[in-house]
Protein backbone atom coordinates (compact mmCIF):
# COMPACT_ATOMS: atom_id res chain seq x y z
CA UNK A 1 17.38 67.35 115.42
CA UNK A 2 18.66 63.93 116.86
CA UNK A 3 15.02 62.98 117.98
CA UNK A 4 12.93 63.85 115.12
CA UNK A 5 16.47 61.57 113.39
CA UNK A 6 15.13 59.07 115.95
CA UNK A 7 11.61 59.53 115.64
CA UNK A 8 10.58 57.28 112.33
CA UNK A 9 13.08 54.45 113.04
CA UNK A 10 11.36 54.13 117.03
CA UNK A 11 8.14 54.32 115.17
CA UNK A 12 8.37 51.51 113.12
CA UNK A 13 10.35 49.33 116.17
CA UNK A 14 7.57 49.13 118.39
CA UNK A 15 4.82 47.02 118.88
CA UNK A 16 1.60 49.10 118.07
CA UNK A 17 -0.13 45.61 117.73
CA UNK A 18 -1.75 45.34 121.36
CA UNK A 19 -2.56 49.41 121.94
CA UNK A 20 -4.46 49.59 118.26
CA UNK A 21 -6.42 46.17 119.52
CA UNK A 22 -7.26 47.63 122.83
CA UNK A 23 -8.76 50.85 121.09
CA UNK A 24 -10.75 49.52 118.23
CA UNK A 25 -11.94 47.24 121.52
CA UNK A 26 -12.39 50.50 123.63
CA UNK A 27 -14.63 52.56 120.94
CA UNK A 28 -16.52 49.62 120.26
CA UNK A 29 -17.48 48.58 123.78
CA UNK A 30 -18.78 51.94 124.42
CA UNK A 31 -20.24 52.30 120.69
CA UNK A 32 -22.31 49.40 120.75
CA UNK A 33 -23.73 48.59 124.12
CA UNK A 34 -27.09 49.23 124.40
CA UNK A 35 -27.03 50.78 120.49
CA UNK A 36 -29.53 53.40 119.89
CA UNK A 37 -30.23 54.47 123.11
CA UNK A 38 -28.60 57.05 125.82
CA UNK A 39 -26.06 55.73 128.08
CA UNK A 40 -26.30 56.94 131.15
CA UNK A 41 -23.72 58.25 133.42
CA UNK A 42 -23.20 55.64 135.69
CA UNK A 43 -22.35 52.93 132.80
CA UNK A 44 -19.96 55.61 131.05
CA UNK A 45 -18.07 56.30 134.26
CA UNK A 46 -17.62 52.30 134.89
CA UNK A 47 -16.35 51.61 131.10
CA UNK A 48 -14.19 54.48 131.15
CA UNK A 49 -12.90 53.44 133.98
CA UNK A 50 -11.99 50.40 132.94
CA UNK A 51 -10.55 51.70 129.59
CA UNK A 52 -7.52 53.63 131.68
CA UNK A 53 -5.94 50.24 133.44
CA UNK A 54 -6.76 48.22 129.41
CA UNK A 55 -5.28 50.99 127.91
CA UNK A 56 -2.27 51.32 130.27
CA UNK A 57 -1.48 47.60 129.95
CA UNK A 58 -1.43 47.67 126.43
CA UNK A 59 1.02 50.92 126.28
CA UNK A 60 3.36 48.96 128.21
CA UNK A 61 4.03 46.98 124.99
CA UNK A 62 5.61 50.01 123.27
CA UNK A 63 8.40 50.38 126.07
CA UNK A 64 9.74 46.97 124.81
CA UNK A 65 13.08 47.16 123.21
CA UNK A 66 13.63 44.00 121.53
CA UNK A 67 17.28 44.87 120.65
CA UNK A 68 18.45 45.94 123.62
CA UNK A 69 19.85 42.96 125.06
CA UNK A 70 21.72 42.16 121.82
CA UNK A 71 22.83 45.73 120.39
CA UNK A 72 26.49 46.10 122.27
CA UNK A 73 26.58 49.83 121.76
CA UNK A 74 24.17 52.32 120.71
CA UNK A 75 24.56 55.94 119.12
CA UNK A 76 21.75 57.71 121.28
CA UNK A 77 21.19 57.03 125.48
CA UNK A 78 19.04 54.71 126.62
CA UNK A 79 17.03 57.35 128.45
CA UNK A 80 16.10 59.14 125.23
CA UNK A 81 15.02 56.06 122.91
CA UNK A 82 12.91 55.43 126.54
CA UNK A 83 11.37 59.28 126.84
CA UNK A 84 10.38 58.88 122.78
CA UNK A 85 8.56 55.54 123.11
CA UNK A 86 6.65 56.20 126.24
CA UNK A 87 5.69 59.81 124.72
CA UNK A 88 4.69 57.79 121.33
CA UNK A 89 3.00 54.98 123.58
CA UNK A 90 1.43 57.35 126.33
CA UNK A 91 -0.49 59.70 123.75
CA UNK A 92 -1.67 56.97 121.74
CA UNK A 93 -3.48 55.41 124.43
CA UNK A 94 -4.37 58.86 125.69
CA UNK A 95 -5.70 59.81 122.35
CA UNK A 96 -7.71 56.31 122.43
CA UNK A 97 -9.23 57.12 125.69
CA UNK A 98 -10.33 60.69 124.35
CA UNK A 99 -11.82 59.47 121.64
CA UNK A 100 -13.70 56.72 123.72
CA UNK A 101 -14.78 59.60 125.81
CA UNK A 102 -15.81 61.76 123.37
CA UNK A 103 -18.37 59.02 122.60
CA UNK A 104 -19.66 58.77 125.77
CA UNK A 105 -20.75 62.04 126.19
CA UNK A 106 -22.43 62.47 122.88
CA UNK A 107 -24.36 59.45 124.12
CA UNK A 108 -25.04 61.10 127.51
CA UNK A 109 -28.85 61.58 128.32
CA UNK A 110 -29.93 64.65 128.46
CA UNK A 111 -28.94 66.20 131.87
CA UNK A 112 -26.25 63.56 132.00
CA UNK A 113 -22.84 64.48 133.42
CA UNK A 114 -19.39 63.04 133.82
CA UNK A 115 -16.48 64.68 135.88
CA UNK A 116 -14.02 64.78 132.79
CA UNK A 117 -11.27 66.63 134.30
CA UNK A 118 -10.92 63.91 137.54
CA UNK A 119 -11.55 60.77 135.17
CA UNK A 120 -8.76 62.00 132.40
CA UNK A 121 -6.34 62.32 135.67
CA UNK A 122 -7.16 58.99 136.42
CA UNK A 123 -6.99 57.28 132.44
CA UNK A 124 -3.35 59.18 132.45
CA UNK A 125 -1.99 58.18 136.11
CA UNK A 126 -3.40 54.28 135.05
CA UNK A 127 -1.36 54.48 131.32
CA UNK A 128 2.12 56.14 133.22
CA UNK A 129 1.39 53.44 135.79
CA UNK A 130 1.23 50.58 132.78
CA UNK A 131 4.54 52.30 131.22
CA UNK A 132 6.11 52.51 134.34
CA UNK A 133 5.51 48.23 135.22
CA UNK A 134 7.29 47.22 132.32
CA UNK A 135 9.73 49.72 132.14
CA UNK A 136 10.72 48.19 135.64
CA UNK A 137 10.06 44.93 134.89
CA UNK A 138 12.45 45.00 132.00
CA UNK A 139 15.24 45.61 134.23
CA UNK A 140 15.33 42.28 135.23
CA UNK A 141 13.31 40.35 132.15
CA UNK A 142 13.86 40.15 128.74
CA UNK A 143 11.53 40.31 125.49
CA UNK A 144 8.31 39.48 125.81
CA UNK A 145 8.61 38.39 129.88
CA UNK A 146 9.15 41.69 130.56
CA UNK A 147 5.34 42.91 129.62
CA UNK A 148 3.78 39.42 130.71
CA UNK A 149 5.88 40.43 134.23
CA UNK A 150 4.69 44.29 133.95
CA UNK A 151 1.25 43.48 133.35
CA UNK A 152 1.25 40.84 136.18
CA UNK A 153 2.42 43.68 138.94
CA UNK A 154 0.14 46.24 137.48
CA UNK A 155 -2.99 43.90 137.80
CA UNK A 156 -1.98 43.20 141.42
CA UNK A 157 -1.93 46.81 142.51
CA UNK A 158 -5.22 47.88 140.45
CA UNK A 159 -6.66 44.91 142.32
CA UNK A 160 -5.70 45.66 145.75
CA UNK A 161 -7.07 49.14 145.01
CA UNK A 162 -10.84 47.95 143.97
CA UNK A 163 -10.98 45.98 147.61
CA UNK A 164 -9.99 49.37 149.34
CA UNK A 165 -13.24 51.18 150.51
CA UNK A 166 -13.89 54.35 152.51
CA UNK A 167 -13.85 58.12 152.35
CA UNK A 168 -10.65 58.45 150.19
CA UNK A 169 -11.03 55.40 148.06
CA UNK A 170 -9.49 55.93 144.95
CA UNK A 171 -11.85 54.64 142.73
CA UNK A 172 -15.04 56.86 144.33
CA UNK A 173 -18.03 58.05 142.86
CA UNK A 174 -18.46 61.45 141.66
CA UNK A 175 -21.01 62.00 143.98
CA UNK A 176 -19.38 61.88 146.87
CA UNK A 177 -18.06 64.82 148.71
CA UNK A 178 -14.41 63.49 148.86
CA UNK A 179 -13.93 63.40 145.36
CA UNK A 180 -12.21 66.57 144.98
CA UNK A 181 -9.79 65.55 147.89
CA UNK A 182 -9.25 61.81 145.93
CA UNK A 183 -8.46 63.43 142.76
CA UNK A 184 -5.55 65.83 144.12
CA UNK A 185 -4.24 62.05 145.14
CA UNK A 186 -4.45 61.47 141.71
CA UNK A 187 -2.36 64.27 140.56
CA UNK A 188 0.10 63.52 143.02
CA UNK A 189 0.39 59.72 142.36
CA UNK A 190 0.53 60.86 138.50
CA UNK A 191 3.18 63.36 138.73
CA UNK A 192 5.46 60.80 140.92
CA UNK A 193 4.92 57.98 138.58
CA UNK A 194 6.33 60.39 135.44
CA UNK A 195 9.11 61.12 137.69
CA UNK A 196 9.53 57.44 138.68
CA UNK A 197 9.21 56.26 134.42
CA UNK A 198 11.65 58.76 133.81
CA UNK A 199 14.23 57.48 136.15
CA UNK A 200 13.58 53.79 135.43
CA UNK A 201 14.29 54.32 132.14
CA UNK A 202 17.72 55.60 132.40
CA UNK A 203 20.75 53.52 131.97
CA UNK A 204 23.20 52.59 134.76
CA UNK A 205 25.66 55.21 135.72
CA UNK A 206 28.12 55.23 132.99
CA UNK A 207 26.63 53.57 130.04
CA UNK A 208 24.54 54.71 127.15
């Protein structure tokens, strides 16, 4: 009862703004490029791709609290207003990337494939990820800072990954015979991230 209390109020406090931007951008990137003709596989997996880390930045905006800093006592925990926006924030952006994907494989050529079940793991582990950098950054920024300083730390790791090469790269090619192997790291790194955004967003010991 005291969530769906807390539900419309959350709703309206955050900052949709940058996640409905980055999807209208999403669907129309992989609407209109090359219009009218099949998109192959290769060009679906790359904008994909690049849709999770967008998408994931742009969810970080709805784990700002603007009134935390000045609100001296509040009626629910601080861990619960956090679970409700990064469940609001994480779907929407997951919903975004489905529907992005959805139009890439109606625009597949026929005999054209994508690994769905591998690239969703990835789209969800890169939006936790972009929750997860603010919600951290946020201990130790306030306002806006905190996303600019969340976005900065997730660029720098999604950019150290791209440089990695080899066997168990993260970012491999369906292809390849490792991918199977790559993708359980993906699980893995996805369900320690939730457990890592949970924790983060939890108050000190002792206060609400």
């Amino acid at each position: 009862m005291l969530v769906i209390c807390l539900f419309r109020p959350l709703m309206r406090a955050i900052a949709w703004a940058p996640l409905l931007v980055t999807g209208v951008l999403a669907i129309a990137m992989i609407g209109l490029l090359d219009a009218g003709s099949p998109l192959d596989s290769g060009d679906s997996l790359t904008l994909l791709r690049m849709m999770g880390p967008l998408l994931g930045a742009a969810a970080g905006f709805t784990v700002l609290d603007e009134m935390a800093a000045a609100t001296a006592a509040n009626p629910v925990s601080r861990g619960l207003r956090h679970r409700i926006r990064c469940l609001a924030g994480g779907l929407t952006a997951g919903a975004w990337w489905a529907v992005t994907c959805a139009i890439a494989v109606a625009r597949l050529p026929e005999g054209g494939v994508l690994r769905l079940p591998g690239m969703a793991v990835e789209a969800a582990t890169c939006i936790v990820a972009g929750l997860l950098a603010v919600s951290v950054a946020a201990r130790f920024y306030q306002g806006r800072a905190a996303v600019l300083a969340g976005m900065g730390g997730l660029l720098g790791v999604f950019s150290v990954t791209l440089v990695l090469h080899g066997p168990y790269w993260p970012w491999l090619y369906p292809d390849r015979p490792t991918w199977e192997v790559v993708h359980y790291g993906w699980s893995a790194a996805l369900v320690l991230l939730l457990v890592a955004l949970d924790v983060t967003g939890r108050g000190p010991r002792g206060t609400r």
